[in-house]
N, C-alpha and C. Protein backbone atom coordinates (compact mmCIF):
# COMPACT_ATOMS: atom_id res chain seq x y z
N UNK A 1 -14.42 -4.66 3.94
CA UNK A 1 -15.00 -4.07 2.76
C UNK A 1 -16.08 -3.06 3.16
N UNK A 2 -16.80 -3.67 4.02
CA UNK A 2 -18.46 -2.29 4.66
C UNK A 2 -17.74 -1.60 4.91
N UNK A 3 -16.15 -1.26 5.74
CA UNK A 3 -15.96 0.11 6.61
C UNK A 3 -15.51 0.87 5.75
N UNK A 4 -14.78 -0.04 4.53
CA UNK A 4 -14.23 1.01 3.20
C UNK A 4 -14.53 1.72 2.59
N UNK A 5 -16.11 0.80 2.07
CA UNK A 5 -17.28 0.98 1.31
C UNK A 5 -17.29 2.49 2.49
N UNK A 6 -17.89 2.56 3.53
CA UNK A 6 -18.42 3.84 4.50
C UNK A 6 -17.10 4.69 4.76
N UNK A 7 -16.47 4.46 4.18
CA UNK A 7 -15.01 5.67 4.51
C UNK A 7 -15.34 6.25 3.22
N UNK A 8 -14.86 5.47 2.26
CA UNK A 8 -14.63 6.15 0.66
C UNK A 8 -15.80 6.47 0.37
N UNK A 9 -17.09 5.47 0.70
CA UNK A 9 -18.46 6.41 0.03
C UNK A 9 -18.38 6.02 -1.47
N UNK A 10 -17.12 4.97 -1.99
CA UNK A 10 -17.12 4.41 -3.29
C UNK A 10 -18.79 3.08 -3.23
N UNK A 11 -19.40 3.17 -3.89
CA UNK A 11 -20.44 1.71 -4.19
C UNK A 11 -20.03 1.60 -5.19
N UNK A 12 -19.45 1.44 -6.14
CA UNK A 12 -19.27 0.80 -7.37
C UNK A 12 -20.11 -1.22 -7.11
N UNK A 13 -20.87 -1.43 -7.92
CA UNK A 13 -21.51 -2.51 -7.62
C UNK A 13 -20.29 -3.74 -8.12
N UNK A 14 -19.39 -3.46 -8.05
CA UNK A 14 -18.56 -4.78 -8.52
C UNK A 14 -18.01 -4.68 -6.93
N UNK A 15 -17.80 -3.91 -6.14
CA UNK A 15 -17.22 -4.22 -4.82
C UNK A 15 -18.35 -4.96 -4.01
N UNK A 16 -19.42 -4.44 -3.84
CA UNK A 16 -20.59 -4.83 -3.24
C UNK A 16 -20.86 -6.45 -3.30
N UNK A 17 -20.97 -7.13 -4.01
CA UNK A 17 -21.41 -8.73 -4.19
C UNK A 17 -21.08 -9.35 -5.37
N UNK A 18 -20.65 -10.64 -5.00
CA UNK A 18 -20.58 -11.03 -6.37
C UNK A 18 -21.06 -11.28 -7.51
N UNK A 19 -22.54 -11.02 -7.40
CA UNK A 19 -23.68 -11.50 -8.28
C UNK A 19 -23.37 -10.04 -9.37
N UNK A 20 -23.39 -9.12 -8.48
CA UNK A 20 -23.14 -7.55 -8.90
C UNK A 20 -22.09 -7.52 -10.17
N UNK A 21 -20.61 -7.92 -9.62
CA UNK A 21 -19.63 -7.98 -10.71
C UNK A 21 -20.01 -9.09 -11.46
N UNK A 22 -20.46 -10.43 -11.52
CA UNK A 22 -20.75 -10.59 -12.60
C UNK A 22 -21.31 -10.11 -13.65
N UNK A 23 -22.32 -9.65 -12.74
CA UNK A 23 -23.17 -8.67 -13.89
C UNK A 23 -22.30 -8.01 -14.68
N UNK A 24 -21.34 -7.32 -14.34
CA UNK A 24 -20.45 -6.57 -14.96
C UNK A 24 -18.94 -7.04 -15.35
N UNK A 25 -19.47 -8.47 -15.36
CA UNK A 25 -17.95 -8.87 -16.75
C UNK A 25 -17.24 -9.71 -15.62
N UNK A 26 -17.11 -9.65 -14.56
CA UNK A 26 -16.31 -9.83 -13.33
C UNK A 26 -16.23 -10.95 -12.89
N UNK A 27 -15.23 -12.30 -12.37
CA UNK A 27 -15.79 -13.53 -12.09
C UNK A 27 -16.29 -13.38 -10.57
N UNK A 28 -14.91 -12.72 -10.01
CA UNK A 28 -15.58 -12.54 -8.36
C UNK A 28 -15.90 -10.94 -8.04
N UNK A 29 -16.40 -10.93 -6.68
CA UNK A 29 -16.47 -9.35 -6.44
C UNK A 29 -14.96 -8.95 -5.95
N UNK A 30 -14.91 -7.65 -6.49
CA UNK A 30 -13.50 -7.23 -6.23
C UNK A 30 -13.37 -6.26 -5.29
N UNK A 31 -11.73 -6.30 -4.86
CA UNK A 31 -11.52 -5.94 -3.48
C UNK A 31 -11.39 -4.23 -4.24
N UNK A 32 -11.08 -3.13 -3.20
CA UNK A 32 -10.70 -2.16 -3.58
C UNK A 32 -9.27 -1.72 -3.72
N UNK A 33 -9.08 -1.38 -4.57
CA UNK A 33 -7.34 -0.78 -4.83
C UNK A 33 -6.96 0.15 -3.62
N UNK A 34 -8.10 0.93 -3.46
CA UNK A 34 -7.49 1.63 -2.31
C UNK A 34 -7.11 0.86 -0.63
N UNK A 35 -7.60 -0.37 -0.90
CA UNK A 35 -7.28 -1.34 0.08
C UNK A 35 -5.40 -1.92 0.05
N UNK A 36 -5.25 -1.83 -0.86
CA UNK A 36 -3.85 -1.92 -1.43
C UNK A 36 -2.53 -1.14 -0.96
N UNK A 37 -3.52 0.22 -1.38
CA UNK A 37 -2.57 1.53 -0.90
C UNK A 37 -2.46 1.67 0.24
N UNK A 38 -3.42 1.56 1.30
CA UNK A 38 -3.81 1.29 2.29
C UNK A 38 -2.33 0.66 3.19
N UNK A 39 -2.09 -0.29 2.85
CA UNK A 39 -1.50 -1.22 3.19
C UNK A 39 -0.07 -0.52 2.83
N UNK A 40 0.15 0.29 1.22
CA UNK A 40 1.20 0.58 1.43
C UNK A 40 1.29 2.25 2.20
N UNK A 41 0.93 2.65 2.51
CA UNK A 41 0.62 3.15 3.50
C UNK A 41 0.88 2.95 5.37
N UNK A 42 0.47 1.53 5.10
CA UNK A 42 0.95 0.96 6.42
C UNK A 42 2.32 0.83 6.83
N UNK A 43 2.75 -0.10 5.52
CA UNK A 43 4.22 -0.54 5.86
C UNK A 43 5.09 0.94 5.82
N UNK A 44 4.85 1.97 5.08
CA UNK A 44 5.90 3.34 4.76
C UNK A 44 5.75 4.21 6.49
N UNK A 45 4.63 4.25 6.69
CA UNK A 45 4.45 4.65 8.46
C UNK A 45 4.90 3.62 9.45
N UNK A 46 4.61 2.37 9.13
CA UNK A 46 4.86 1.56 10.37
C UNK A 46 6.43 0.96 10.59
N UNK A 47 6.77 0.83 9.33
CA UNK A 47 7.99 -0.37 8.55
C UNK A 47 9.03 0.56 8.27
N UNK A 48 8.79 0.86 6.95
CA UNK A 48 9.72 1.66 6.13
C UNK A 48 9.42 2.44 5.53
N UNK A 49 10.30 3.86 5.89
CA UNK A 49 10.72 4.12 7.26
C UNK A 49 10.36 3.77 8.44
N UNK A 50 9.47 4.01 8.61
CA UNK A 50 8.71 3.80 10.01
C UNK A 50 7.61 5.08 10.59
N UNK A 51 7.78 5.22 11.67
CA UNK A 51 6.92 6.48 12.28
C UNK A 51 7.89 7.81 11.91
N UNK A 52 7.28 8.65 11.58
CA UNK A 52 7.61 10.00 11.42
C UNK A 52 7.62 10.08 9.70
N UNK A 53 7.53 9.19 8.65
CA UNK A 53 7.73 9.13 7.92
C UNK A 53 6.54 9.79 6.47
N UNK A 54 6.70 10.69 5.60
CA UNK A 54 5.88 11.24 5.01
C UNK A 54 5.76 10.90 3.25
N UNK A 55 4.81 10.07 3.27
CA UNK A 55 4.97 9.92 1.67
C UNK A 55 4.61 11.20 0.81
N UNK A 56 5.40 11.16 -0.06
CA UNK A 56 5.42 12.54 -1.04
C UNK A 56 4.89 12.50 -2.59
N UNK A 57 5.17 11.40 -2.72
CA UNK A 57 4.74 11.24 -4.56
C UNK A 57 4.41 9.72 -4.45
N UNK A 58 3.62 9.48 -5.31
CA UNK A 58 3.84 7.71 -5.75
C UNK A 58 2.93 7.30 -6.93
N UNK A 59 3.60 6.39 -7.45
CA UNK A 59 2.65 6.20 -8.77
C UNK A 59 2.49 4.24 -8.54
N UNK A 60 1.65 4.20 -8.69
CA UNK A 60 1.06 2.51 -8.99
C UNK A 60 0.01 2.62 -10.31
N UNK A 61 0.37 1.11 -10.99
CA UNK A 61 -0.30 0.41 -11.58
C UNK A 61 -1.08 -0.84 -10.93
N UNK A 62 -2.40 -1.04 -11.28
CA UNK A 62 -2.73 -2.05 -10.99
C UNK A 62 -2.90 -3.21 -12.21
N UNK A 63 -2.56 -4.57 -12.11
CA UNK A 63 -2.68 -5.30 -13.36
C UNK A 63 -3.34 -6.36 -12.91
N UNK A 64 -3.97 -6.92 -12.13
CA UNK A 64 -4.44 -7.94 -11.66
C UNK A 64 -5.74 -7.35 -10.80
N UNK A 65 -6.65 -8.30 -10.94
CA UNK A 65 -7.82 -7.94 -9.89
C UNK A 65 -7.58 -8.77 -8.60
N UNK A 66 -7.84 -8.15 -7.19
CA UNK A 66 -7.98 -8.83 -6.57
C UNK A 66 -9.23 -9.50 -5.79
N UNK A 67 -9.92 -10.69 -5.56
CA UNK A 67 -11.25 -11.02 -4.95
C UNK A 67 -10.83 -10.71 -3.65
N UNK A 68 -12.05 -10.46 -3.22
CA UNK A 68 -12.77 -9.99 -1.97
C UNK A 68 -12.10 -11.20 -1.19
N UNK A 69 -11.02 -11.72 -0.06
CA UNK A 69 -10.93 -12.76 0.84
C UNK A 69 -9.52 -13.14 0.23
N UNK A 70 -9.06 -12.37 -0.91
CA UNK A 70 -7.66 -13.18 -0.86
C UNK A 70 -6.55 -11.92 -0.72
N UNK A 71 -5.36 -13.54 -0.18
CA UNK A 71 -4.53 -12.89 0.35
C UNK A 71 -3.59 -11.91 -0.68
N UNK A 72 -2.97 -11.09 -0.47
CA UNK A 72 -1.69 -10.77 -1.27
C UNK A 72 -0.67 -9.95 -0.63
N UNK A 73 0.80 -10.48 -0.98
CA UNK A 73 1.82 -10.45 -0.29
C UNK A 73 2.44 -9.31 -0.66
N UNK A 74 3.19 -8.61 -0.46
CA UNK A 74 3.83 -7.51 -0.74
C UNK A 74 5.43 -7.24 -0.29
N UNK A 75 5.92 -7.01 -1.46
CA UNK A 75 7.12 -7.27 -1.18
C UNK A 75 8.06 -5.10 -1.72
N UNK A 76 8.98 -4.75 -0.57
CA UNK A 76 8.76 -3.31 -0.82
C UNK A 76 10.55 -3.12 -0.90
N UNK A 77 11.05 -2.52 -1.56
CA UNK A 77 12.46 -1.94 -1.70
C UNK A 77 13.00 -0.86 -1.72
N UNK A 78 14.22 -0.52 -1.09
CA UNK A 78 14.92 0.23 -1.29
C UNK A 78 15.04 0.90 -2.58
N UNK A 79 15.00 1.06 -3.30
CA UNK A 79 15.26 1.70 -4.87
C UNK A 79 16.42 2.70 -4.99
N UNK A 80 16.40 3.81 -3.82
CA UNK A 80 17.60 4.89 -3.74
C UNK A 80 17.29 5.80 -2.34
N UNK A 81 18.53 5.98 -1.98
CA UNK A 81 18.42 6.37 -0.75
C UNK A 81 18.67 7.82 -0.78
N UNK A 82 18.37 9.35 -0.73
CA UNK A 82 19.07 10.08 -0.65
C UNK A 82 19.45 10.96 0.52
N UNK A 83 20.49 11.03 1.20
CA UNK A 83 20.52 11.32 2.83
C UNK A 83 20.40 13.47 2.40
N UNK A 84 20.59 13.70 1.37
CA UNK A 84 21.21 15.06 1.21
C UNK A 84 19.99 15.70 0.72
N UNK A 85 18.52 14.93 0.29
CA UNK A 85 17.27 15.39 0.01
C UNK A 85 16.37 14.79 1.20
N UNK A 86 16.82 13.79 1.96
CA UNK A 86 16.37 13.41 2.79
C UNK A 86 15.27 12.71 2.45
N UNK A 87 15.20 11.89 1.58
CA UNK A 87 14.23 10.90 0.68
C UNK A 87 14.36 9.50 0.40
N UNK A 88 13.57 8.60 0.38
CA UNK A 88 13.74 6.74 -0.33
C UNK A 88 12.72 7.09 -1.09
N UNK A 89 13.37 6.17 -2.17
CA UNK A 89 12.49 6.06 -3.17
C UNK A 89 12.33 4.29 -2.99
N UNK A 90 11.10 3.93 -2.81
CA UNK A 90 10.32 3.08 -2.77
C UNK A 90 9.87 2.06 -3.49
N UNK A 91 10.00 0.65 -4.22
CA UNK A 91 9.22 0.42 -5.02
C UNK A 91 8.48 -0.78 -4.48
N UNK A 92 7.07 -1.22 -4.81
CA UNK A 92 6.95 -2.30 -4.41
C UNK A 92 6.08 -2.74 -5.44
N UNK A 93 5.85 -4.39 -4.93
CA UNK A 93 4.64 -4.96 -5.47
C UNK A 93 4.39 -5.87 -4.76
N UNK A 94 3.01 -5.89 -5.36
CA UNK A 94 2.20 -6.78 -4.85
C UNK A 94 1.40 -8.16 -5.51
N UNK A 95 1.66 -9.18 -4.79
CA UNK A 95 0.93 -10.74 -5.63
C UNK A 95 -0.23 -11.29 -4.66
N UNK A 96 -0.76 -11.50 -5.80
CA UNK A 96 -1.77 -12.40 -5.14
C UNK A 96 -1.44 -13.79 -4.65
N UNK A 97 -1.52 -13.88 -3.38
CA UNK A 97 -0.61 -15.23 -2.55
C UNK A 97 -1.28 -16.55 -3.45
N UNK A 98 -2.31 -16.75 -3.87
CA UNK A 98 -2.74 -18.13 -4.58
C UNK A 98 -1.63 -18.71 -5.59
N UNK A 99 -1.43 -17.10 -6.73
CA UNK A 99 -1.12 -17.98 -7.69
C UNK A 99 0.16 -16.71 -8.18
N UNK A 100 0.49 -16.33 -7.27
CA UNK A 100 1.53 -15.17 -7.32
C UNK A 100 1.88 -14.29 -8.88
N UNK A 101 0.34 -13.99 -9.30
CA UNK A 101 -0.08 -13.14 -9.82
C UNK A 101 0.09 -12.03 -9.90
N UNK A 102 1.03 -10.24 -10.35
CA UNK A 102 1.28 -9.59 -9.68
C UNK A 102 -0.09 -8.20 -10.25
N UNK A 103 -0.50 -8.17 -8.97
CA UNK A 103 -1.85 -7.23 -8.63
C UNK A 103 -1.63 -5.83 -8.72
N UNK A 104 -0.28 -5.30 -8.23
CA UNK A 104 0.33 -4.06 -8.21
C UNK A 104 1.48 -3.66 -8.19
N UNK A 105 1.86 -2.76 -8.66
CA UNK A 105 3.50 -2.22 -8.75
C UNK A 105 3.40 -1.23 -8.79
N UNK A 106 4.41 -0.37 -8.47
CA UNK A 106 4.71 1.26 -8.56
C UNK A 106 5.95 1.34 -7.54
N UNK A 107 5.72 2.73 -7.19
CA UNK A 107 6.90 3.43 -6.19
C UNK A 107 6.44 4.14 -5.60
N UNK A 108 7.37 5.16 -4.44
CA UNK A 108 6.81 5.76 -3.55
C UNK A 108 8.21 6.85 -3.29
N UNK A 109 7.82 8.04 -3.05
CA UNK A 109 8.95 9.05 -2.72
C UNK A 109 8.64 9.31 -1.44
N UNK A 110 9.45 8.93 -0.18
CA UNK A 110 9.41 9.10 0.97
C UNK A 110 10.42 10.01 1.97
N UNK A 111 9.34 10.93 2.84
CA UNK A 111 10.48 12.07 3.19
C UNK A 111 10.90 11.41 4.25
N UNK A 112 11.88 10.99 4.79
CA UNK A 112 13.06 10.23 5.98
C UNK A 112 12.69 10.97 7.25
N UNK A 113 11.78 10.48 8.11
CA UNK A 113 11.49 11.34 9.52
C UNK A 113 13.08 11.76 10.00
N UNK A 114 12.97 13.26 10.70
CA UNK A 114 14.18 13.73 11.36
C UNK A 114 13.99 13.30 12.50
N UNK A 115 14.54 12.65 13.26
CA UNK A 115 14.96 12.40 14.73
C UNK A 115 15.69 13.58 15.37
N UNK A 116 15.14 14.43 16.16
CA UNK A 116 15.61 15.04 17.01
C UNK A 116 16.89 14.64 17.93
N UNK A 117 17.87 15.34 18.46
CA UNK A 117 19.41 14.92 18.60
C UNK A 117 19.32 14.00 20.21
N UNK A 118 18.22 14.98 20.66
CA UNK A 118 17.98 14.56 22.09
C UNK A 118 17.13 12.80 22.21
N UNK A 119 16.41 13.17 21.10
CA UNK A 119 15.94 11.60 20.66
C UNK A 119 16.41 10.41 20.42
N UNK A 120 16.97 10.53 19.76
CA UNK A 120 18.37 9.93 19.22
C UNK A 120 19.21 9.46 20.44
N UNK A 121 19.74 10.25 21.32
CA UNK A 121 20.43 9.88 22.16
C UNK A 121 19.59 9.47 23.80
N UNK A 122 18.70 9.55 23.91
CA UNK A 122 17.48 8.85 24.88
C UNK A 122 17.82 7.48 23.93
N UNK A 123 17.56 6.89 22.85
CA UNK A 123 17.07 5.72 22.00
C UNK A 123 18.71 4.87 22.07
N UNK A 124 19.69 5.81 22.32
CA UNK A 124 21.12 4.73 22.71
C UNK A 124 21.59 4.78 24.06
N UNK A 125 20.68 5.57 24.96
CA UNK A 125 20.98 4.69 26.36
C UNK A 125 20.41 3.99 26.78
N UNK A 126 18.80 3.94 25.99
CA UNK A 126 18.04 3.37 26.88
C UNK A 126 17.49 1.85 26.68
């Protein structure tokens, strides 16, 4: 949360402590959404696709808050593949592992890294 808080430069006092979001309606202090994206972010570079991979559009809702320390699982799909735009369309969501609550949903338009020919064929001999 501090390195987020010092990346984004967001303080909103409901992230900061919990005493804070109560103050403001809140039972616990809440995590950041952009912690979320974050993540989907991760899996579209690391996962799916993988490396080389460029997200292009995406829309999320958030419907659930998440507290500061809990887990949530994320589950991400295929939706449509197109080899001739060279794109997946993405959808995922996300639950909160306690009580499988769902925290987030949306999609993602992803440009399909090109593998070079020479690449490609280093990666089936080796």
């Amino acid at each position: 949360m501090a390195a987020f808080t010092a990346l984004s430069g967001d303080t909103n006092p409901i992230h900061m402590d919990r005493q804070s979001a109560r103050d403001f309606g809140h039972p616990e202090q809440m995590a950041y959404a952009g912690l979320l994206l974050a993540e989907v972010s991760r899996i579209i570079g690391v996962h799916l696709p993988g490396p080389g991979a460029v997200c292009v559009s995406y829309h999320f809702d958030f419907t659930a808050p998440v507290s500061v320390g809990e887990s949530v699982l994320f589950e991400t799909v295929v939706a449509h593949r197109s080899e001739a735009a060279g794109v997946v369309l993405l959808e995922f969501t996300a639950r909160r592992e306690h009580d499988l609550v769902t925290a987030m949903q949306g999609s993602a338009t992803v440009k399909i890294p090109h593998v070079p020919a020479e690449a490609a064929l280093a990666n089936e001999d080796g």
